[in-house]
Protein backbone atom coordinates (compact mmCIF):
# COMPACT_ATOMS: atom_id res chain seq x y z
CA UNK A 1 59.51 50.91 -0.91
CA UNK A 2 58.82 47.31 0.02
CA UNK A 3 58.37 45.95 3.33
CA UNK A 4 58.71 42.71 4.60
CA UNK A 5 55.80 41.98 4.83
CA UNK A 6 55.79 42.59 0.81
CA UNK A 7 59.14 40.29 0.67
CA UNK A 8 57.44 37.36 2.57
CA UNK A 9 54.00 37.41 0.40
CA UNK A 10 56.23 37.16 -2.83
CA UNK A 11 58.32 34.02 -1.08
CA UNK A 12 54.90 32.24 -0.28
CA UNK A 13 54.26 29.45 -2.91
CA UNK A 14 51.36 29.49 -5.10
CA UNK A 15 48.42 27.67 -4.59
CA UNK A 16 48.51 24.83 -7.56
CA UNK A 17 45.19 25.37 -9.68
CA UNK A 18 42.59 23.52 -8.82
CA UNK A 19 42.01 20.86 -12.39
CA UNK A 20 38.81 20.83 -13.67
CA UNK A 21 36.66 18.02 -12.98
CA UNK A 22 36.80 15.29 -15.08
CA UNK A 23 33.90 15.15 -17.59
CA UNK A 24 32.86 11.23 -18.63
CA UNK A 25 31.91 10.50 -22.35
CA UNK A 26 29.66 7.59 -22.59
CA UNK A 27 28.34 6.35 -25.51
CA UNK A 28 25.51 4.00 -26.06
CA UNK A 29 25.62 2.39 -29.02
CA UNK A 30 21.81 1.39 -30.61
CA UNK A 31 20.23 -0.26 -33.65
CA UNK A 32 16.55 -1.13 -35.64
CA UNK A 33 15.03 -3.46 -33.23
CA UNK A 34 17.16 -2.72 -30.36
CA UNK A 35 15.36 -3.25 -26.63
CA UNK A 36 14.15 -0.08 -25.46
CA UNK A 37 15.08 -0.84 -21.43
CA UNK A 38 18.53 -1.60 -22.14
CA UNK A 39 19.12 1.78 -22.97
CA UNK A 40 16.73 3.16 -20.78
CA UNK A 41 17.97 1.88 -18.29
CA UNK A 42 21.61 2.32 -18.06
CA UNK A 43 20.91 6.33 -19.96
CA UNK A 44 18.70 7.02 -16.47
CA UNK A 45 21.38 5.68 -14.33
CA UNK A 46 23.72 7.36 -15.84
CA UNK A 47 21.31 10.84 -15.74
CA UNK A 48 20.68 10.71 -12.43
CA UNK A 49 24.52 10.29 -11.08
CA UNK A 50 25.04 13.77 -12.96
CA UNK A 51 22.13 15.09 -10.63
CA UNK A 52 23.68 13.74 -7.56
CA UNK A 53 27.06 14.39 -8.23
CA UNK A 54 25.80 18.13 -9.08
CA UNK A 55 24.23 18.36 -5.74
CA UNK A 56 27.28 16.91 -3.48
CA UNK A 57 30.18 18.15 -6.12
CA UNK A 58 28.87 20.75 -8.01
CA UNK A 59 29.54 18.87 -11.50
CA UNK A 60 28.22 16.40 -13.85
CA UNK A 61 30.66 13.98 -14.57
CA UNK A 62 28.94 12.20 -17.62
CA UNK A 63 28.35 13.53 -21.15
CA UNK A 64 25.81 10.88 -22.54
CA UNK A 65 25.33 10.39 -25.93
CA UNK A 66 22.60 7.80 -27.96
CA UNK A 67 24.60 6.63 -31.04
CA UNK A 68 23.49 4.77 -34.29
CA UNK A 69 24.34 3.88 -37.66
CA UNK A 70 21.50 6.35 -39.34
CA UNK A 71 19.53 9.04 -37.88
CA UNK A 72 17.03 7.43 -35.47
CA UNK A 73 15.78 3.72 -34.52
CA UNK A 74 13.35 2.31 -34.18
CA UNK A 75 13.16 -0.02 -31.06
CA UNK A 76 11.04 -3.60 -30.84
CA UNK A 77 8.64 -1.98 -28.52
CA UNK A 78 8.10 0.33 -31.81
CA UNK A 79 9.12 3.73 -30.11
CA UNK A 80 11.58 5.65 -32.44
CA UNK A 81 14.80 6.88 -31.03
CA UNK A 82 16.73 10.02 -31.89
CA UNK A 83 20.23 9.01 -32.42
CA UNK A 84 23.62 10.97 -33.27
CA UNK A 85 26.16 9.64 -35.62
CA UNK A 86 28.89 7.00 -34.74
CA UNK A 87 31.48 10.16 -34.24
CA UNK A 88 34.98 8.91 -34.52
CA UNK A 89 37.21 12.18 -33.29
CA UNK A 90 35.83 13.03 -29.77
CA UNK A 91 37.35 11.55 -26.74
CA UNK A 92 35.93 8.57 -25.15
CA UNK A 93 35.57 7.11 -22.11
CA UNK A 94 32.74 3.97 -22.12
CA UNK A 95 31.02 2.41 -24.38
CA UNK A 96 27.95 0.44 -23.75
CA UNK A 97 26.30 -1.91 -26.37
CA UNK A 98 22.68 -2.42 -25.79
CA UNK A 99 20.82 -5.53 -27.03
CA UNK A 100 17.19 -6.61 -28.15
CA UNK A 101 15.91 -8.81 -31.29
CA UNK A 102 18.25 -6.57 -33.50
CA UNK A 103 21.15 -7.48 -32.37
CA UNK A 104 21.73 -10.25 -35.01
CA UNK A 105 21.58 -7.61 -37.32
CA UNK A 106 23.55 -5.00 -36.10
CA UNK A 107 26.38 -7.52 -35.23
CA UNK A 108 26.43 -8.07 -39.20
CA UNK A 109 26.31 -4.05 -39.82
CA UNK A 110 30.28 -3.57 -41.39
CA UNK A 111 29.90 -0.02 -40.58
CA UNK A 112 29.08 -0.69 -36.76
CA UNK A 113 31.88 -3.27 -36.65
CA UNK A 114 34.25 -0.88 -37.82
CA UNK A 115 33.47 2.14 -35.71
CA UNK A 116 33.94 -0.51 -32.62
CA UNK A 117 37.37 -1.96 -33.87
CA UNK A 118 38.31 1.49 -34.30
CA UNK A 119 36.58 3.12 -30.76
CA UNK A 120 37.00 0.33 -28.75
CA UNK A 121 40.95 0.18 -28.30
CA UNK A 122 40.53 4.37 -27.45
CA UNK A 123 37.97 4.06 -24.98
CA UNK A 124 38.54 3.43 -20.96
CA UNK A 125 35.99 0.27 -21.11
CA UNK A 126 33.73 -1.21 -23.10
CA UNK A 127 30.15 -2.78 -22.30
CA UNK A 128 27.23 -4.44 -23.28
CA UNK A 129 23.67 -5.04 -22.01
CA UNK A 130 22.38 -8.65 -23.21
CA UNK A 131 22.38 -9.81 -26.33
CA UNK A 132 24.70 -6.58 -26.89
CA UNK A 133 27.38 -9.25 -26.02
CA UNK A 134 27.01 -10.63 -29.40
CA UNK A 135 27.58 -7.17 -31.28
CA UNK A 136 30.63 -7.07 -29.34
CA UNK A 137 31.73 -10.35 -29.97
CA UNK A 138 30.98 -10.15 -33.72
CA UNK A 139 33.86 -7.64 -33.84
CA UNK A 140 36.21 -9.51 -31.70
CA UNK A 141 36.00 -7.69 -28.13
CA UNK A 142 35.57 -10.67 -26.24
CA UNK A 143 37.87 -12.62 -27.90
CA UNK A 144 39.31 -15.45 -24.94
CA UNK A 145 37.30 -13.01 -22.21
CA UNK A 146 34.41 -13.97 -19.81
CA UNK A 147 31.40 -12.63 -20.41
CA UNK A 148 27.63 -13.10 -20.07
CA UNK A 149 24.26 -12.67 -21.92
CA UNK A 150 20.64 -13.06 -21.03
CA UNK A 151 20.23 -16.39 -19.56
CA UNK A 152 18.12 -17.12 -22.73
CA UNK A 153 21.05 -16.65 -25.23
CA UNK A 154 24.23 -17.98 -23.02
CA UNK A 155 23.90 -21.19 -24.90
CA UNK A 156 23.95 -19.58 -28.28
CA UNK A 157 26.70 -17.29 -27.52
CA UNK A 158 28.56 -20.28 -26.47
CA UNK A 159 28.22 -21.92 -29.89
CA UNK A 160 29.34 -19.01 -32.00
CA UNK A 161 31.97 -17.62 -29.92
CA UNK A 162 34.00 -20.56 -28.36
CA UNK A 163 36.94 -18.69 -27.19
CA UNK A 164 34.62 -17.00 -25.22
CA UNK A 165 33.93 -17.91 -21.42
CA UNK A 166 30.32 -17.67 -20.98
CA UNK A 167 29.39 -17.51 -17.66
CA UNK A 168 25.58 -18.00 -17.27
CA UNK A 169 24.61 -16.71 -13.77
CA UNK A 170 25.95 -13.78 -13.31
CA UNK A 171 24.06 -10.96 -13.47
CA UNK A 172 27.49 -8.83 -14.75
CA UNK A 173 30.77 -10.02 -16.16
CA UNK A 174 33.66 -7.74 -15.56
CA UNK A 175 37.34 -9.22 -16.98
CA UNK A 176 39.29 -6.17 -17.46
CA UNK A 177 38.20 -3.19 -19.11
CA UNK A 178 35.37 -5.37 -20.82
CA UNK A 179 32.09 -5.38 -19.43
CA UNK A 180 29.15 -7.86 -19.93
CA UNK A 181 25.75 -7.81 -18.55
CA UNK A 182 23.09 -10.20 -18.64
CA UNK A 183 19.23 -9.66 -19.81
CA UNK A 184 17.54 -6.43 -19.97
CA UNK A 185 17.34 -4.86 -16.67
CA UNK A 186 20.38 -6.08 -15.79
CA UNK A 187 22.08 -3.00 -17.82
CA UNK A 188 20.91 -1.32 -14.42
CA UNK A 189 23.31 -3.15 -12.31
CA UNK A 190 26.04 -2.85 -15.12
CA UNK A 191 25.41 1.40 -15.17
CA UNK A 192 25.14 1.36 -11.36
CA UNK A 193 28.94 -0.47 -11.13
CA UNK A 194 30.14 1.61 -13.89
CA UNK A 195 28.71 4.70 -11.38
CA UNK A 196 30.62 3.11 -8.49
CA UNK A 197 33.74 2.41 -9.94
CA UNK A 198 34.00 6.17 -11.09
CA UNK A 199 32.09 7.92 -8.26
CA UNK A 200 32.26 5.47 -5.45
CA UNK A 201 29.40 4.18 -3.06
CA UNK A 202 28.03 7.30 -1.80
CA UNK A 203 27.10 8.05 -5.40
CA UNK A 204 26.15 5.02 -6.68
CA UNK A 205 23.81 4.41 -3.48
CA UNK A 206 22.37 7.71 -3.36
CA UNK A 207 20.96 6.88 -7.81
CA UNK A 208 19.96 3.09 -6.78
CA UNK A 209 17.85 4.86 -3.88
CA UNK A 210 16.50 7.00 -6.35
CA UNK A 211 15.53 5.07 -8.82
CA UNK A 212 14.15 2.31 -5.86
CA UNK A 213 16.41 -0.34 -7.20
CA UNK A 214 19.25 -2.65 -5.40
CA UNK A 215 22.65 -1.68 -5.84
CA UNK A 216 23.88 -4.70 -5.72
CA UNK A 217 20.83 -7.38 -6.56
CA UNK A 218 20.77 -10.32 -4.39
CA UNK A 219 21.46 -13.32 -6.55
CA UNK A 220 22.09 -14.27 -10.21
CA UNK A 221 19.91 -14.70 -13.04
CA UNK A 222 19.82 -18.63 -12.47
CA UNK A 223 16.85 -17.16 -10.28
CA UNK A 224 14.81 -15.57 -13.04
CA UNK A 225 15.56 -18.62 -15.55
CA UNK A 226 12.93 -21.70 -15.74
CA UNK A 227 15.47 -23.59 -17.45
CA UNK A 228 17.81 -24.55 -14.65
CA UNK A 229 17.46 -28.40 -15.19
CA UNK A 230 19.53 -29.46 -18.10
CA UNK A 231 18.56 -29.33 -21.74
CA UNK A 232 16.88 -32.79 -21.92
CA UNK A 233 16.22 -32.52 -25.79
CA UNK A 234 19.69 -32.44 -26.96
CA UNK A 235 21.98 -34.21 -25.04
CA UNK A 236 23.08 -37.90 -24.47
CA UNK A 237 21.73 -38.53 -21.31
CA UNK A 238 18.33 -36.70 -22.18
CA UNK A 239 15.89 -40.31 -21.24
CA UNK A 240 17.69 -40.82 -17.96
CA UNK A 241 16.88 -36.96 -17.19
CA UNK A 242 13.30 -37.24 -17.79
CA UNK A 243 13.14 -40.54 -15.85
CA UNK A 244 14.99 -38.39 -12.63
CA UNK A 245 12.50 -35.88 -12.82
CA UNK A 246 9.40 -38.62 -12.52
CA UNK A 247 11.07 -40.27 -9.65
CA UNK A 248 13.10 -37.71 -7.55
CA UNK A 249 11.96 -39.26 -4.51
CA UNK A 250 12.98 -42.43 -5.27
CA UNK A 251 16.33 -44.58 -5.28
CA UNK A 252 18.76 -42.13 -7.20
CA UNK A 253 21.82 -44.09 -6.21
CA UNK A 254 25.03 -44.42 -8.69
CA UNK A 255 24.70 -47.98 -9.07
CA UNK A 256 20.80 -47.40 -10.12
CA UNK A 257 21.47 -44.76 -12.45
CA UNK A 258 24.60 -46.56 -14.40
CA UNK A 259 22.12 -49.57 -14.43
CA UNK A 260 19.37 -47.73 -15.99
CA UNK A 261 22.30 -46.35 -18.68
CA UNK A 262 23.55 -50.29 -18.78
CA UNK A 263 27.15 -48.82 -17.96
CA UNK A 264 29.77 -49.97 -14.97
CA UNK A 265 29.70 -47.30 -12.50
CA UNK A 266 32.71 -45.54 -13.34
CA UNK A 267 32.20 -45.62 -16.82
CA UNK A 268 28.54 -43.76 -16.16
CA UNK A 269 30.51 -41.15 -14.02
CA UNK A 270 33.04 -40.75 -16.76
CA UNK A 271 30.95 -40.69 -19.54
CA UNK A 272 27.80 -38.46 -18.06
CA UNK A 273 30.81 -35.60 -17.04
CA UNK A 274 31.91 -35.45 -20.12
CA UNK A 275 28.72 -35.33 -21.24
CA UNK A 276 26.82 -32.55 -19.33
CA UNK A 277 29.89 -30.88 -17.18
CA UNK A 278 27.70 -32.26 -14.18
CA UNK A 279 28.52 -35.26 -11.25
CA UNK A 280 25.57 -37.01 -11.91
CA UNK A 281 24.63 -35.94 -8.14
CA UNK A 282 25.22 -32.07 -8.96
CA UNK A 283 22.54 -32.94 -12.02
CA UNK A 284 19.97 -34.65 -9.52
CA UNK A 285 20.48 -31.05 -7.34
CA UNK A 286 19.85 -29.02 -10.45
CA UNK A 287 16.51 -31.00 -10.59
CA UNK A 288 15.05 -31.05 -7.46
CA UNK A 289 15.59 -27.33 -7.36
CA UNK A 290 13.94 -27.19 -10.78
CA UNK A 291 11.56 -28.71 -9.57
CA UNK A 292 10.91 -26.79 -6.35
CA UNK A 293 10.36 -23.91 -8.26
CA UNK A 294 7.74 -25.35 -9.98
CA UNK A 295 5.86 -25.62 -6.82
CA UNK A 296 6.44 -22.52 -5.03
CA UNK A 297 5.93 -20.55 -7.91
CA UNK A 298 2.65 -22.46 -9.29
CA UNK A 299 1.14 -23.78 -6.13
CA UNK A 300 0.83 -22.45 -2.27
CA UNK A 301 2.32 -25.93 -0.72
CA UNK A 302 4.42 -25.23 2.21
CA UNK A 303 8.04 -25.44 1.74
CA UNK A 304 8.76 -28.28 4.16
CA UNK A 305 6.13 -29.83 1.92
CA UNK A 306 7.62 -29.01 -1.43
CA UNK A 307 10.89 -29.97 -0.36
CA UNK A 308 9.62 -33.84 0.88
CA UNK A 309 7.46 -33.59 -2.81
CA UNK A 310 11.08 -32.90 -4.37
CA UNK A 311 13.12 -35.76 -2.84
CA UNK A 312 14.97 -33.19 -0.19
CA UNK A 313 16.24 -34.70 2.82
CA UNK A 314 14.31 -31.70 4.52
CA UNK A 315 13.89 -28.13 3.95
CA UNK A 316 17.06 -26.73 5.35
CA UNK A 317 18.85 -29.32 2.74
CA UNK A 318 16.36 -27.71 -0.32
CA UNK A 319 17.34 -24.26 1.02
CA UNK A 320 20.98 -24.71 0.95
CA UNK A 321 20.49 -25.73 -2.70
CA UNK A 322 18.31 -23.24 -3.75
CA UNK A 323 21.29 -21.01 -2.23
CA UNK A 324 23.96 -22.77 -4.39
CA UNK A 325 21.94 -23.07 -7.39
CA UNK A 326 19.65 -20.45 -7.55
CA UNK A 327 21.27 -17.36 -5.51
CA UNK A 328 18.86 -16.63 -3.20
CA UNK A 329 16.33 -19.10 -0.60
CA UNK A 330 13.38 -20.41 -1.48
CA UNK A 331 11.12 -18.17 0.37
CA UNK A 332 12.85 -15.44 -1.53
CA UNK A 333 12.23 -16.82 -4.31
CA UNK A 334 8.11 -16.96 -3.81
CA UNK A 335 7.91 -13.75 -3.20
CA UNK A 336 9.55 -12.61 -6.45
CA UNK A 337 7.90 -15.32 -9.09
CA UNK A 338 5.11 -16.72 -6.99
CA UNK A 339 1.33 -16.24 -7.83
C-alpha cells in the first residue's frame, strides 16, 4: 500500500552527485646538470599545497611527477635525482621546465624537444624556472610571447630568440597559458602563483607561511642584479658611460654630454636612443642608482650621504629612483645585500 508520504519521497529530486575533486598533474621536466633549487623549490611548494588543501578540503589536488630523458640526473650541485620517463599518454595539466648549467644541453636533446611539441599543446600551461626559458624556447613555446630568465641570461635569451619579449625585471612572466620565471628561487614565486591561480589565496598564503617565504616578493630582480648600469663594453656610447660614472656629481647637462660625443644635441638624443633604448637622462638614473648600491651594500655611509656622493638632488630624489629602478627603497635594499 503506499502512502503519501511514500508518493511525495519518490517526487523529491535527487541530490546531483557530488564530482570528485579535481586531481592536478604536474610535471617537472629535468636534465644532467640541471639546478637542484629550481626543482626543489617549486616540487615543495607544490607538496605542501596537497598538505593544506588535505587539511581544509580533505584532498590533494596535485599529482607531482620528476621527469627526464633517462633514468636519473644528476644535478650541478652533484646530487643524483630519481626521475620517471617523459610519459606521453597520461593527462596533463602543467608543465614546469627547470633550469641550471644544463640547460644548453637539454634544449639541444631531440627527444626532450619532441615530448614538449607533443605535451605542450595538451597541457593547461606550461612553465619554466630560469634558464628553463631557453629549453622552452628551443622548441618554439615562446615563440612572439613575453617571457623572462635569470637576470644573468636575459641578454642571451634576447639574442637567440628575437621574437621573444624578454622582460628583465620581473621576477615572473605570465602571457597566457605560458609561464616564465626568472633565476633560481624565483621558481618559488612561479609554484606559489600557479597554487593561487588553482587554489586561491587562502591556500597559497597558508604554503608561503609555511615555508617562511613572501607570497608575493616585494620587487623585481633588478634588485638582486649588480649589473643595472648599462653594458659599457659593448655598446656605442660605452666611453661616455664610464666618463658619467667618474663624474656623477658634476655638470651632466644635454648640451655637455652631446659635446663630449661632438654631436648637435638632437642628433646625441637621437642617436644614444637608438643606441641603448635609454633618454640619456633615464641612463644617468640607471647610474647613480648603480652606483648607490655600491655604497650601501659595501660601505656603512648614511643614505643622505650616499645619495649627495651619487649626484642625487637629496635622498628622497635617490629613493624614488631606487623605487623605479630597483623595486624596492634603498634602506630595503641594505638590509637584504648589505654587509
Amino acid at each position: 500500500m503506499t502512502t503519501v508520504a511514500d508518493h511525495l519521497l519518490a517526487r523529491m529530486p535527487k541530490s546531483p552527485p557530488i564530482p570528485p575533486p579535481k586531481i592536478r598533474r604536474v610535471d617537472i621536466v629535468v636534465f644532467p646538470g640541471v639546478q637542484l633549487l629550481d626543482v626543489s623549490g617549486p616540487l615543495q611548494v607544490f607538496a605542501t599545497a596537497n598538505d593544506e588543501a588535505d587539511k581544509e578540503l580533505g584532498f590533494r589536488p596535485y599529482s607531482l611527477h620528476v621527469v627526464a630523458n633517462g633514468a636519473s640526473v644528476t644535478s650541478s650541485s652533484g646530487l643524483r635525482i630519481e626521475v620517471e620517463p617523459l610519459a606521453s599518454k597520461s593527462s596533463l595539466d602543467t608543465v614546469i621546465v627547470a633550469g641550471g648549467p644544463g640547460s644548453d644541453n637539454a634544449a639541444n636533446c631531440p627527444e626532450v624537444r619532441a615530448w614538449l611539441r607533443k605535451r605542450a599543446p595538451q597541457a593547461r600551461r606550461v612553465a619554466s624556472v630560469c634558464t628553463g626559458a631557453f629549453v622552452l624556447a628551443s622548441a618554439g613555446l615562446l615563440e612572439k610571447c613575453r617571457a623572462t630568465t635569470h637576470w644573468a641570461y636575459c641578454d642571451e635569451l634576447s639574442r637567440r630568440f628575437p621574437t621573444i619579449t624578454v622582460e628583465p625585471d620581473p621576477i615572473f612572466v605570465r602571457d597566457g597559458r605560458v609561464w616564465t620565471s626568472a633565476g633560481v628561487t624565483a621558481g618559488i614565486d612561479l609554484a606559489l602563483a600557479l597554487v593561487e591561480e588553482d587554489m586561491g589565496r587562502a591556500i597559497a598564503l597558508a604554503v608561503a607561511r609555511y615555508l617562511v617565504v613572501f607570497l608575493k616578493r616585494p620587487g623585481g630582480q633588478a634588485q638582486f642584479s649588480r649589473a643595472l648600469s648599462l653594458q659599457r663594453a659593448d655598446d656605442r656610447f660605452g666611453a661616455l658611460h664610464d666618463w658619467i660614472d667618474s663624474n656623477l656629481v658634476g655638470d651632466l647637462s644635454l648640451a655637455v654630454l652631446a659635446e663630449r660625443c661632438g654631436m648637435s644635441e638632437r642628433s646625441f638624443s637621437r642617436h644614444y636612443l637608438a643606441a641603448t633604448g635609454n633618454t640619456p637622462a633615464r641612463s644617468i638614473e640607471r647610474l647613480r642608482v648603480d652606483a648607490a648600491c655600491r655604497l650601501l651594500t659595501d660601505t656603512g655611509l648614511p643614505a643622505k650621504r650616499i645619495a649627495k656622493r651619487c649626484g642625487f638632488r637629496s635622498e628622497e630624489t635617490m629613493r624614488r629612483s631606487f623605487v623605479r629602478t630597483v623595486g624596492v627603497a634603498p634602506q630595503q635594499y641594505r638590509a637584504r645585500f648589505g654587509t
